[in-house]
Protein backbone atom coordinates (compact mmCIF):
# COMPACT_ATOMS: atom_id res chain seq x y z
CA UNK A 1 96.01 85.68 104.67
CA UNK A 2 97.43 89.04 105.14
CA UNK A 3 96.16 91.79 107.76
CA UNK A 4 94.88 93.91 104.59
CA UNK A 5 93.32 90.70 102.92
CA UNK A 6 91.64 90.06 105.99
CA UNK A 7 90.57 93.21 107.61
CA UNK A 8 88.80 93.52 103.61
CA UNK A 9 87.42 90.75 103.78
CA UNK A 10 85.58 90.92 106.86
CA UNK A 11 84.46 94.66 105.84
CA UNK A 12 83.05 93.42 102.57
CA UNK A 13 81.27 90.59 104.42
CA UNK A 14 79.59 93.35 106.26
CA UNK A 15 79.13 95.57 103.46
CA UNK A 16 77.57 92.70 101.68
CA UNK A 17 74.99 92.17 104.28
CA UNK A 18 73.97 96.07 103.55
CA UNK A 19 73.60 95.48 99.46
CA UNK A 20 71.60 93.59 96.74
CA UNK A 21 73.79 90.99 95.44
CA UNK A 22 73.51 92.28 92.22
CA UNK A 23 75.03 95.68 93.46
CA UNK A 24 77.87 94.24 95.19
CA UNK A 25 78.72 91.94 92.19
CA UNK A 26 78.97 94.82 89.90
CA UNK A 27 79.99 97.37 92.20
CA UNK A 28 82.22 95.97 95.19
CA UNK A 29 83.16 92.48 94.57
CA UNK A 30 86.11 93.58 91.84
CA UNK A 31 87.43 95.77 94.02
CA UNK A 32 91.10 94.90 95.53
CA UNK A 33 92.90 96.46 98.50
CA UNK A 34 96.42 97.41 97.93
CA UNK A 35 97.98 99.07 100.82
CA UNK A 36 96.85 99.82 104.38
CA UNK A 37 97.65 102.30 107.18
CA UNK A 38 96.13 103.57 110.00
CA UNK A 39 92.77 104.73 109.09
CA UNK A 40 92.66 104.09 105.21
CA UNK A 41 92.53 100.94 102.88
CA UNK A 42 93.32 101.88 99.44
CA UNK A 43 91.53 99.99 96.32
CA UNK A 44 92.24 98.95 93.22
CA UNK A 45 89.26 98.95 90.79
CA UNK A 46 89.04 97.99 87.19
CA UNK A 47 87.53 101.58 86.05
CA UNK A 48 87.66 104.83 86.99
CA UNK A 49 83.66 104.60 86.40
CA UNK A 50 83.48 102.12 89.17
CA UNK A 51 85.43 104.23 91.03
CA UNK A 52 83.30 107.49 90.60
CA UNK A 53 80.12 105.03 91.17
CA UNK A 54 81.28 103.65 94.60
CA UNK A 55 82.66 107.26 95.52
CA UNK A 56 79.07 108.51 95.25
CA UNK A 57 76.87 105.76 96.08
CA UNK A 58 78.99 103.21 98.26
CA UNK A 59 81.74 105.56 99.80
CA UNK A 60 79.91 105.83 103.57
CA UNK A 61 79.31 102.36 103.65
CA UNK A 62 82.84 100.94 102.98
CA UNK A 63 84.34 103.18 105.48
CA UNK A 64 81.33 102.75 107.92
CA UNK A 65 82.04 99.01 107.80
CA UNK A 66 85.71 99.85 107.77
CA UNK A 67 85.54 101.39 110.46
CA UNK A 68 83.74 98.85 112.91
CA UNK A 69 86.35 96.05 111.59
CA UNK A 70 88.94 98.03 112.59
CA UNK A 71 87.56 99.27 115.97
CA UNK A 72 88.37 103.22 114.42
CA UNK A 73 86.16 105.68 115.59
């Protein structure tokens, strides 16, 4: 597993803990990370309605979670 497959994957297991299942199965769990640096995982999402929906309602929590994987303060 790659650094970006598995730094996501542990954030999402966090982020996870934080959501209803049925929110993270619409919302999060279709989301793929692309490319990594420093301090930002970029996504790939199947709509640019998912993406205005997580921007608004999920944004904080992704890069809260992000954040604590990664050790970035």
């Amino acid at each position: 597993m790659s650094n970006l497959n598995l730094v996501w994957k542990k954030t999402i297991d966090r982020v996870k803990n934080d959501m209803k299942v049925v929110s993270y199965d619409v919302w999060i769990a279709t989301l793929t990370p692309y490319m990594m640096n420093e301090d930002t995982i970029y996504l790939k999402s199947p709509s640019e309605f998912q993406i205005k929906v997580i921007e608004n309602k999920y944004k904080d929590l992704i890069e809260m979670e992000l954040k604590r994987v990664t050790k970035i303060s």
